[in-house]
C-alpha atoms as a PDB file:
ATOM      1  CA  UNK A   1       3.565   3.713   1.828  1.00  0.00           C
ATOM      2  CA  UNK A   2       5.558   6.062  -0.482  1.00  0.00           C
ATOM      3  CA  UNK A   3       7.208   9.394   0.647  1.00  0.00           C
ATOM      4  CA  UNK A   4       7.218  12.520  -1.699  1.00  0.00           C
ATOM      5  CA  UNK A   5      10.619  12.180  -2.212  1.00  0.00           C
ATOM      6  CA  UNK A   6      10.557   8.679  -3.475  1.00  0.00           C
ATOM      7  CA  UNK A   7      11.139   6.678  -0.020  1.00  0.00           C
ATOM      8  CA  UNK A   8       8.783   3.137   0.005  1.00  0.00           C
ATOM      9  CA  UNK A   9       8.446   1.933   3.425  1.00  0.00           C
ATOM     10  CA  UNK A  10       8.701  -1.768   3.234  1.00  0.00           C
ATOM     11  CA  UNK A  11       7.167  -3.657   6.701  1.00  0.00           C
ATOM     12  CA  UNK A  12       8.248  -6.569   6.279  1.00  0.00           C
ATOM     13  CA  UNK A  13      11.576  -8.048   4.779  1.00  0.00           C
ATOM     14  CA  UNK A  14      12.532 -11.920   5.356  1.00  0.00           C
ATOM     15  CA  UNK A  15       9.313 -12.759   7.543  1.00  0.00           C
ATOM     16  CA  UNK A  16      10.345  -9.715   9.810  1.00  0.00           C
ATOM     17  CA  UNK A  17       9.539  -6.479  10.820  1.00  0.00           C
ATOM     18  CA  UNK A  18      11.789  -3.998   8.821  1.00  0.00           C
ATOM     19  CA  UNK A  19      13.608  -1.351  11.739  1.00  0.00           C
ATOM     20  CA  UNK A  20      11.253   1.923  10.069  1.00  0.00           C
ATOM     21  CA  UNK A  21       7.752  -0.027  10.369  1.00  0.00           C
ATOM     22  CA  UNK A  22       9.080  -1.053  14.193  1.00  0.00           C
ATOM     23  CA  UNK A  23       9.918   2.628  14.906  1.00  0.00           C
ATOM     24  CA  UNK A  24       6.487   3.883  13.393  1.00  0.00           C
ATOM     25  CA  UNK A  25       3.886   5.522  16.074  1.00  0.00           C
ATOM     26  CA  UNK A  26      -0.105   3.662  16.003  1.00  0.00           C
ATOM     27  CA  UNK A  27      -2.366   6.657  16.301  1.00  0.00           C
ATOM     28  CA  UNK A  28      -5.657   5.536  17.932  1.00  0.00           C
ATOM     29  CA  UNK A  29      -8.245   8.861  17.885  1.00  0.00           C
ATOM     30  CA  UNK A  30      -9.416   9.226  21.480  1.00  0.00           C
ATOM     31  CA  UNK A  31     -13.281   9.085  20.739  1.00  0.00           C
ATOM     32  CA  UNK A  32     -12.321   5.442  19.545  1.00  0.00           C
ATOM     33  CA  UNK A  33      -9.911   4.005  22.351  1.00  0.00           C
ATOM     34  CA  UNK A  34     -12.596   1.809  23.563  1.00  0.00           C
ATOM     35  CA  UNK A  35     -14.069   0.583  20.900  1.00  0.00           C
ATOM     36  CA  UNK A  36     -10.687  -0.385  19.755  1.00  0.00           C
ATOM     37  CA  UNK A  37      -9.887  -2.292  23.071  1.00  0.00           C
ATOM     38  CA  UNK A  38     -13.258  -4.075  22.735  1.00  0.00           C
ATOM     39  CA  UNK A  39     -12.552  -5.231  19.397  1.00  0.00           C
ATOM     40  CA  UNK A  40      -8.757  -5.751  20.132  1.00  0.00           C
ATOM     41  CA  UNK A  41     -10.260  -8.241  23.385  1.00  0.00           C
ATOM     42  CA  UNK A  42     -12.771  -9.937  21.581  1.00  0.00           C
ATOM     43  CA  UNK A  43     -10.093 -10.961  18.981  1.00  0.00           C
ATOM     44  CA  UNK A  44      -7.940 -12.549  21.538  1.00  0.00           C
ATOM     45  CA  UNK A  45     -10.935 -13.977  22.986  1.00  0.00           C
ATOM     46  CA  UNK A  46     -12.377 -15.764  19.342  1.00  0.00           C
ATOM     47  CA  UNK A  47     -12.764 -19.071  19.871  1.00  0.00           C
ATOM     48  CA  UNK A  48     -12.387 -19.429  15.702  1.00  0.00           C
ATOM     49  CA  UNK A  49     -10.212 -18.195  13.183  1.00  0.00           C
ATOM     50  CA  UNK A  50     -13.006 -15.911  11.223  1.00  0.00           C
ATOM     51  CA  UNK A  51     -13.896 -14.074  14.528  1.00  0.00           C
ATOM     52  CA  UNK A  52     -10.160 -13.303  15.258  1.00  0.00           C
ATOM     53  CA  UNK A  53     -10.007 -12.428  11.956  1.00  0.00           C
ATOM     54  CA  UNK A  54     -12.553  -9.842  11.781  1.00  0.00           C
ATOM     55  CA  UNK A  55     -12.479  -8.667  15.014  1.00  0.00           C
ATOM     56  CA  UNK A  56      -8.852  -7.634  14.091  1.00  0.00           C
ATOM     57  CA  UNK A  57      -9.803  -6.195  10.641  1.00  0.00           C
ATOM     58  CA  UNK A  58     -12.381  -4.179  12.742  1.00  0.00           C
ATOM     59  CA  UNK A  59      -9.671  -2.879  14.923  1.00  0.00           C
ATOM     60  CA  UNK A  60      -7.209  -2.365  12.989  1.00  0.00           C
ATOM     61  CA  UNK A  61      -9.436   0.190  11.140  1.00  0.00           C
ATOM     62  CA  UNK A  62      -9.723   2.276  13.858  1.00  0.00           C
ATOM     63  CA  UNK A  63      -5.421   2.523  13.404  1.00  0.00           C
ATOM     64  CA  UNK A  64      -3.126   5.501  11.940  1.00  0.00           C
ATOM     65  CA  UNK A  65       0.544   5.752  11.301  1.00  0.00           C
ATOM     66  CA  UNK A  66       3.117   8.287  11.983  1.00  0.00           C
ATOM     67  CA  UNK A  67       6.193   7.838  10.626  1.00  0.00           C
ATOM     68  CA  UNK A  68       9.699   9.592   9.821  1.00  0.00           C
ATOM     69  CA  UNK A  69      11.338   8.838   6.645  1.00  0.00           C
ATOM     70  CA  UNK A  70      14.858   7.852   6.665  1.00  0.00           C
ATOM     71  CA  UNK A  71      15.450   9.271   3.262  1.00  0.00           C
ATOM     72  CA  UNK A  72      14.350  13.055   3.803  1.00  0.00           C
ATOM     73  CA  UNK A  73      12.847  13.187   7.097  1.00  0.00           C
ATOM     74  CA  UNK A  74       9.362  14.160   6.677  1.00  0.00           C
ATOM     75  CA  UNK A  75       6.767  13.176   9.000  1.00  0.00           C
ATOM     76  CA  UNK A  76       3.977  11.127   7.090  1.00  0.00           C
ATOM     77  CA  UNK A  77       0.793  10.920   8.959  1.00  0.00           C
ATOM     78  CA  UNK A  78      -1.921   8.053   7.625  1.00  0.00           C
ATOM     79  CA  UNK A  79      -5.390   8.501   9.476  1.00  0.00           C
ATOM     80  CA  UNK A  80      -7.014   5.741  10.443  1.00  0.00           C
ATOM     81  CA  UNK A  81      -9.311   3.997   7.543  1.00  0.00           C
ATOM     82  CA  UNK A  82      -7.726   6.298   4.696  1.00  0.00           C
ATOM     83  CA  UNK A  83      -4.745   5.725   2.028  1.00  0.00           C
ATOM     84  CA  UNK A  84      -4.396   9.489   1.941  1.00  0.00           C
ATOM     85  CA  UNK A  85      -0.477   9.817   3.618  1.00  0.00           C
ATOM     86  CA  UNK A  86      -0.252  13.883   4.706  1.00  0.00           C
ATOM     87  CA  UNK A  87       3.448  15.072   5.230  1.00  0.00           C
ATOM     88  CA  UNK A  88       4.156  17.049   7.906  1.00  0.00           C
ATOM     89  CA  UNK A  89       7.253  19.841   8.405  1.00  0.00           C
ATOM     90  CA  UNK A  90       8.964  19.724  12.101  1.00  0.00           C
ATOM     91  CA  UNK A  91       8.515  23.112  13.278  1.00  0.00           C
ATOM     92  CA  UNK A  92      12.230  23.712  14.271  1.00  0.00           C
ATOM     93  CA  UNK A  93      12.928  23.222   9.815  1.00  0.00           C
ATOM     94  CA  UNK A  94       9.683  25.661   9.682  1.00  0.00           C
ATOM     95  CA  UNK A  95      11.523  27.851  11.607  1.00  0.00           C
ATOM     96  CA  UNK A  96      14.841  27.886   9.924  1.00  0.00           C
ATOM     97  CA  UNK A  97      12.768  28.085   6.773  1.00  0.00           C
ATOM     98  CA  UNK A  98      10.527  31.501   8.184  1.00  0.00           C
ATOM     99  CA  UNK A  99      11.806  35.025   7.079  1.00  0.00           C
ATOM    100  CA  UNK A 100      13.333  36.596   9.931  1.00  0.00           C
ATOM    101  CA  UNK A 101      11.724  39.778  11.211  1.00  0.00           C
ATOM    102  CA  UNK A 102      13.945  42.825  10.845  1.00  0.00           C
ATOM    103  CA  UNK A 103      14.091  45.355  14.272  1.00  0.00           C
ATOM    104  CA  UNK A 104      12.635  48.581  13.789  1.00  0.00           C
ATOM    105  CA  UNK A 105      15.073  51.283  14.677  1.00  0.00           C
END
């Protein structure tokens, strides 16, 4: 994953988890929940390989991303099944970023 301002996310360095992959957020849509815990049970229930395999590939499908990057801070949102990364602006920077209204006297 890349950021707008140049940021790429790395997930793993050295066999482990890099500290901004750890402090991501999985985003699971509601309407799927269960079928992601079905798939996410039968996977730890495979009794080969392949079905762990593509019970987790069918799973982790059903899986977004929301992230911070340490570079800017912009919130990058991945839905689940899509490359497409969305950034998103914190509302308190929206806010200092607003025009402020002027009173009427």
């Amino acid at each position: 994953m890349i950021c707008r301002c140049g940021h790429v996310f790395q997930t793993m360095r050295n066999g482990q988890s890099t500290r901004e992959f750890r402090d991501a957020f999985c985003l699971i849509p509601n309407r799927e929940y269960r079928k992601f815990l079905k798939w996410e049970i039968k996977a730890m229930e495979a009794d080969t390989e392949e079905k762990r395999l593509r019970a987790l590939g069918k799973s982790s499908a059903m899986v977004g991303n929301l992230t911070e990057c340490p570079s800017c801070g912009r919130i990058l949102l991945q839905l689940p099944d899509s490359d497409e990364i969305e950034c998103l602006v914190r509302e308190r920077a929206a806010r200092q970023t607003r025009p402020r209204r002027h009173s009427r006297t």
